[in-house]
PDB file of N, CA and C in Angstrom:
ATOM      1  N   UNK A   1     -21.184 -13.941   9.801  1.00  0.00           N
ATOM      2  CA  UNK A   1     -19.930 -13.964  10.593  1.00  0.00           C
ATOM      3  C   UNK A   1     -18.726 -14.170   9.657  1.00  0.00           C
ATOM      4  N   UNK A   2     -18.522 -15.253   8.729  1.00  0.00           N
ATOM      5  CA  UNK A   2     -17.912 -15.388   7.787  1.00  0.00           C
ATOM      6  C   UNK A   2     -17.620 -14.265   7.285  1.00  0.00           C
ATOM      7  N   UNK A   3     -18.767 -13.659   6.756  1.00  0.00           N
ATOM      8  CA  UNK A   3     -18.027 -12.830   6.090  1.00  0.00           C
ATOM      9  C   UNK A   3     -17.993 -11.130   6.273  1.00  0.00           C
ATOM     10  N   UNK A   4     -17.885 -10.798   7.533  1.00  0.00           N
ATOM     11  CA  UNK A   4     -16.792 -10.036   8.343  1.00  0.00           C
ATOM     12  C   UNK A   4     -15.167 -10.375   7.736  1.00  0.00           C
ATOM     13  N   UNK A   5     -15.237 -11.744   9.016  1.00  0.00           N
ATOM     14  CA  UNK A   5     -13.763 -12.445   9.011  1.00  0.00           C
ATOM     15  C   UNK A   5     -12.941 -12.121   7.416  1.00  0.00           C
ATOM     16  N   UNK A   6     -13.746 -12.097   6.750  1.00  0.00           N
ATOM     17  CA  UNK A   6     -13.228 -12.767   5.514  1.00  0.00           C
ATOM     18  C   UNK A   6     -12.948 -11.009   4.970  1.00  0.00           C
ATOM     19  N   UNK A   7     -13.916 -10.403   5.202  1.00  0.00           N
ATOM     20  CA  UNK A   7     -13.683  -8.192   4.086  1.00  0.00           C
ATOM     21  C   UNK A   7     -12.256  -8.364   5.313  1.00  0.00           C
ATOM     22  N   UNK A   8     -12.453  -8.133   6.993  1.00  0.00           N
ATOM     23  CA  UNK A   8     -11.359  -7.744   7.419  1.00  0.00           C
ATOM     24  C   UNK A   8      -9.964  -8.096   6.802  1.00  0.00           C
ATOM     25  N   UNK A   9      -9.743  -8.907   6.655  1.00  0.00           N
ATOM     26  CA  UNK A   9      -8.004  -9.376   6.346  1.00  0.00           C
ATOM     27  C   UNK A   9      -7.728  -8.959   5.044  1.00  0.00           C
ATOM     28  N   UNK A  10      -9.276  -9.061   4.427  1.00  0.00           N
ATOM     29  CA  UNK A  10      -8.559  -8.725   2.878  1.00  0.00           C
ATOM     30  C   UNK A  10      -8.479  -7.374   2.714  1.00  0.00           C
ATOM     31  N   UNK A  11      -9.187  -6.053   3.673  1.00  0.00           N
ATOM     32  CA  UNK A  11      -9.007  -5.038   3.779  1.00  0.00           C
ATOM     33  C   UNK A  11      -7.157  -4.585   3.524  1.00  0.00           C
ATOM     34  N   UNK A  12      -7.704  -5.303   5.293  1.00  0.00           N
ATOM     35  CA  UNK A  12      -6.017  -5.235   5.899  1.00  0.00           C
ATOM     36  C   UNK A  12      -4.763  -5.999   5.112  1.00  0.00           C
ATOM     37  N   UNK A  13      -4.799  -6.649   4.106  1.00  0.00           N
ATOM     38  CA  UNK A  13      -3.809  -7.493   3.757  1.00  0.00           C
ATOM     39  C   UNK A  13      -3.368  -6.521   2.851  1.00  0.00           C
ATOM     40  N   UNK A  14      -4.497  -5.724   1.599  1.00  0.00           N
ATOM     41  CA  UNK A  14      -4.001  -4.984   0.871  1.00  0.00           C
ATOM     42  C   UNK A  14      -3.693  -3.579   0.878  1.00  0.00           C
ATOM     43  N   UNK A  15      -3.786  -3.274   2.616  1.00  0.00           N
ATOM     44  CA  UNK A  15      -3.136  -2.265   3.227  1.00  0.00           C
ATOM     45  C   UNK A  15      -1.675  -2.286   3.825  1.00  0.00           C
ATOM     46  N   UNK A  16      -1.593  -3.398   4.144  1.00  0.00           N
ATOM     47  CA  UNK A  16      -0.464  -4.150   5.056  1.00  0.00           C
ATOM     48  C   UNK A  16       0.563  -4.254   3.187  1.00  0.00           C
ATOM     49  N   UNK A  17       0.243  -4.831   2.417  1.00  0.00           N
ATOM     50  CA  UNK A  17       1.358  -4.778   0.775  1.00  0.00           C
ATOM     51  C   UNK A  17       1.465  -3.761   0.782  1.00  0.00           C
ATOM     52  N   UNK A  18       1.012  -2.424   0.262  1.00  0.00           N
ATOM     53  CA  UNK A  18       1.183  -1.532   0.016  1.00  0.00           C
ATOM     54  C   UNK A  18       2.139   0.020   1.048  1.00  0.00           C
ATOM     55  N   UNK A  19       1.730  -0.577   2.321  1.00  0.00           N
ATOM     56  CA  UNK A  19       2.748   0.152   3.065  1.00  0.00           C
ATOM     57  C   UNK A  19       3.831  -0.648   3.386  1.00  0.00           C
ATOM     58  N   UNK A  20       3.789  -1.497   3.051  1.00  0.00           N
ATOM     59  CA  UNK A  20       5.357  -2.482   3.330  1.00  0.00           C
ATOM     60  C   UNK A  20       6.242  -2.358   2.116  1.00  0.00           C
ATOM     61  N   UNK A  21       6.173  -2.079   0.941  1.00  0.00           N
ATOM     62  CA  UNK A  21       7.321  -2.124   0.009  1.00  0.00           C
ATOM     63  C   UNK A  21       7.166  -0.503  -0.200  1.00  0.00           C
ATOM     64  N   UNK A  22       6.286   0.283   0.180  1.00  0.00           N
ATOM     65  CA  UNK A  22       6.625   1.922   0.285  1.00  0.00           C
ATOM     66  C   UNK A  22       6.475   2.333   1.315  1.00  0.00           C
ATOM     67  N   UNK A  23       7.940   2.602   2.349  1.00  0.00           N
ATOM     68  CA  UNK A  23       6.930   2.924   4.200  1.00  0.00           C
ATOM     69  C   UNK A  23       7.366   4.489   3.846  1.00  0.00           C
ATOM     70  N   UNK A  24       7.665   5.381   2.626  1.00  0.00           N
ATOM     71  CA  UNK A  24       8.030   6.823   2.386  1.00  0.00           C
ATOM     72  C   UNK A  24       6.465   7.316   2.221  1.00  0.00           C
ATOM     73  N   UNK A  25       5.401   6.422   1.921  1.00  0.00           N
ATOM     74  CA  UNK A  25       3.848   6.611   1.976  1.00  0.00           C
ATOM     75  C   UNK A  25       3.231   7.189   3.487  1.00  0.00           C
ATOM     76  N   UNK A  26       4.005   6.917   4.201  1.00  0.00           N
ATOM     77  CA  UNK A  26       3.590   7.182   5.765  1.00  0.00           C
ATOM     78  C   UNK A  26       4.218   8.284   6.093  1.00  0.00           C
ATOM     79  N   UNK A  27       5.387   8.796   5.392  1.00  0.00           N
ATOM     80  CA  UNK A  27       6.298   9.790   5.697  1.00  0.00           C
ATOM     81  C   UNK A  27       5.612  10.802   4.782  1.00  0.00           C
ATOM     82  N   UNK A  28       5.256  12.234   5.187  1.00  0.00           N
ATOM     83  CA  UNK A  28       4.874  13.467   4.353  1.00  0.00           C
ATOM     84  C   UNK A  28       6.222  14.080   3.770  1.00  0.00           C
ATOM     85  N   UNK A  29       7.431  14.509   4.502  1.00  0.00           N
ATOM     86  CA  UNK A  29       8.253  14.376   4.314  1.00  0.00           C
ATOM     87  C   UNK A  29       9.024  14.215   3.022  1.00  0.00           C
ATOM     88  N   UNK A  30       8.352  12.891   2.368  1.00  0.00           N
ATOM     89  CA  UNK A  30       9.054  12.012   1.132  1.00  0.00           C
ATOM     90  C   UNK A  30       8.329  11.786   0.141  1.00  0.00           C
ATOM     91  N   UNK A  31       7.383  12.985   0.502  1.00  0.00           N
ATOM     92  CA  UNK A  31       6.565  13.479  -1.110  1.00  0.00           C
ATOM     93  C   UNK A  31       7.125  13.122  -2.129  1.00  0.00           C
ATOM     94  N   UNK A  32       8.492  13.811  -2.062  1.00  0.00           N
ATOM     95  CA  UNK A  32       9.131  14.102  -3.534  1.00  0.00           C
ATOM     96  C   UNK A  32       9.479  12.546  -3.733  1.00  0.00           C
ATOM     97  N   UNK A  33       9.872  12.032  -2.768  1.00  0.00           N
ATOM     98  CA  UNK A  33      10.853  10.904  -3.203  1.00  0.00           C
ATOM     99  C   UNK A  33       9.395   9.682  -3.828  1.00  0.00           C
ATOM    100  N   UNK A  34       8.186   9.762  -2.776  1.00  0.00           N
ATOM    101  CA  UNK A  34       7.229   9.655  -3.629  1.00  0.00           C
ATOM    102  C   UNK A  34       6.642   9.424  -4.560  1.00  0.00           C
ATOM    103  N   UNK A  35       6.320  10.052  -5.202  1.00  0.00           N
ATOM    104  CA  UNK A  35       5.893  10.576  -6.570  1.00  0.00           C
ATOM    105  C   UNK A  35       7.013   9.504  -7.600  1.00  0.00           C
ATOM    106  N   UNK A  36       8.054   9.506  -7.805  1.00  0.00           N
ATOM    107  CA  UNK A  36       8.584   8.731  -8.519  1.00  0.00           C
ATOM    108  C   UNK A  36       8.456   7.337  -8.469  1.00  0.00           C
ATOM    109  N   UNK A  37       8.713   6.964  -6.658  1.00  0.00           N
ATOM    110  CA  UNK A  37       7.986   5.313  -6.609  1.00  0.00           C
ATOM    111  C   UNK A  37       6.917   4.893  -6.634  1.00  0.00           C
ATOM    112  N   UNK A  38       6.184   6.056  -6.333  1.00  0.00           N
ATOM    113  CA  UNK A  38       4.614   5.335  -6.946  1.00  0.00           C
ATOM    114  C   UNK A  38       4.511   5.085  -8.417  1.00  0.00           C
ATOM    115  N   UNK A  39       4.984   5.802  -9.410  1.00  0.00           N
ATOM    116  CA  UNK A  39       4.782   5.769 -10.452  1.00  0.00           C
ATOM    117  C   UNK A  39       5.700   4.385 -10.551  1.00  0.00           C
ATOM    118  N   UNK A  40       6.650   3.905 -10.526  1.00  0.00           N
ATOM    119  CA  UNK A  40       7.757   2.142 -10.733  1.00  0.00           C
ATOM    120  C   UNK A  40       6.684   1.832 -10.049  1.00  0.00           C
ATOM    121  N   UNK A  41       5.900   1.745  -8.844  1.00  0.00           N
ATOM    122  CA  UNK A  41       5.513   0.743  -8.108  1.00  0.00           C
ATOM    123  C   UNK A  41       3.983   0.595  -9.277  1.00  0.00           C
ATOM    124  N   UNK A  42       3.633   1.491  -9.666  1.00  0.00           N
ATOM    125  CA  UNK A  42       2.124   0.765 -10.257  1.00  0.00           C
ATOM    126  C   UNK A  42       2.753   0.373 -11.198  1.00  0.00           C
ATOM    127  N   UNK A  43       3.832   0.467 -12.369  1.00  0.00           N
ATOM    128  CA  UNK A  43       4.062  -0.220 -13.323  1.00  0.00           C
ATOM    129  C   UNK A  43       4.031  -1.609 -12.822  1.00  0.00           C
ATOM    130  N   UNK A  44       4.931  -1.892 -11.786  1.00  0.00           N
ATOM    131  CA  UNK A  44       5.235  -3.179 -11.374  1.00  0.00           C
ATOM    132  C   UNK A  44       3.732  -4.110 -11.061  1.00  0.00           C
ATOM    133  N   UNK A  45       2.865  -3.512 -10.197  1.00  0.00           N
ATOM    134  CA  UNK A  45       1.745  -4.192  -9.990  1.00  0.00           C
ATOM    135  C   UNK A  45       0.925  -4.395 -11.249  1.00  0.00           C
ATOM    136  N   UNK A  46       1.045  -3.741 -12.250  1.00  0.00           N
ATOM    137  CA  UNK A  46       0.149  -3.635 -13.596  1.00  0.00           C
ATOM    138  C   UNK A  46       0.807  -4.839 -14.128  1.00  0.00           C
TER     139      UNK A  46
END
């Protein structure tokens, strides 16, 4: 049971970071714009 509780959130937590400081990830749209913040955003997490 534990450890359900425990994969869910951490699934969701490091789904929930990653579309919150890029919501242009959800947008197809903002490909272009994209591509450039992903590349700053993994520097930053590295």
């Amino acid at each position: 049971m534990m450890r359900g509780h425990t994969s869910r959130p951490r699934q969701t937590g490091a789904l929930f970071q990653e579309t919150r400081p890029r919501p242009h990830q959800l947008f197809p749209r903002d490909k272009d714009d994209r591509e450039p913040v992903d590349e700053r955003d993994e520097d930053e997490s590295d």
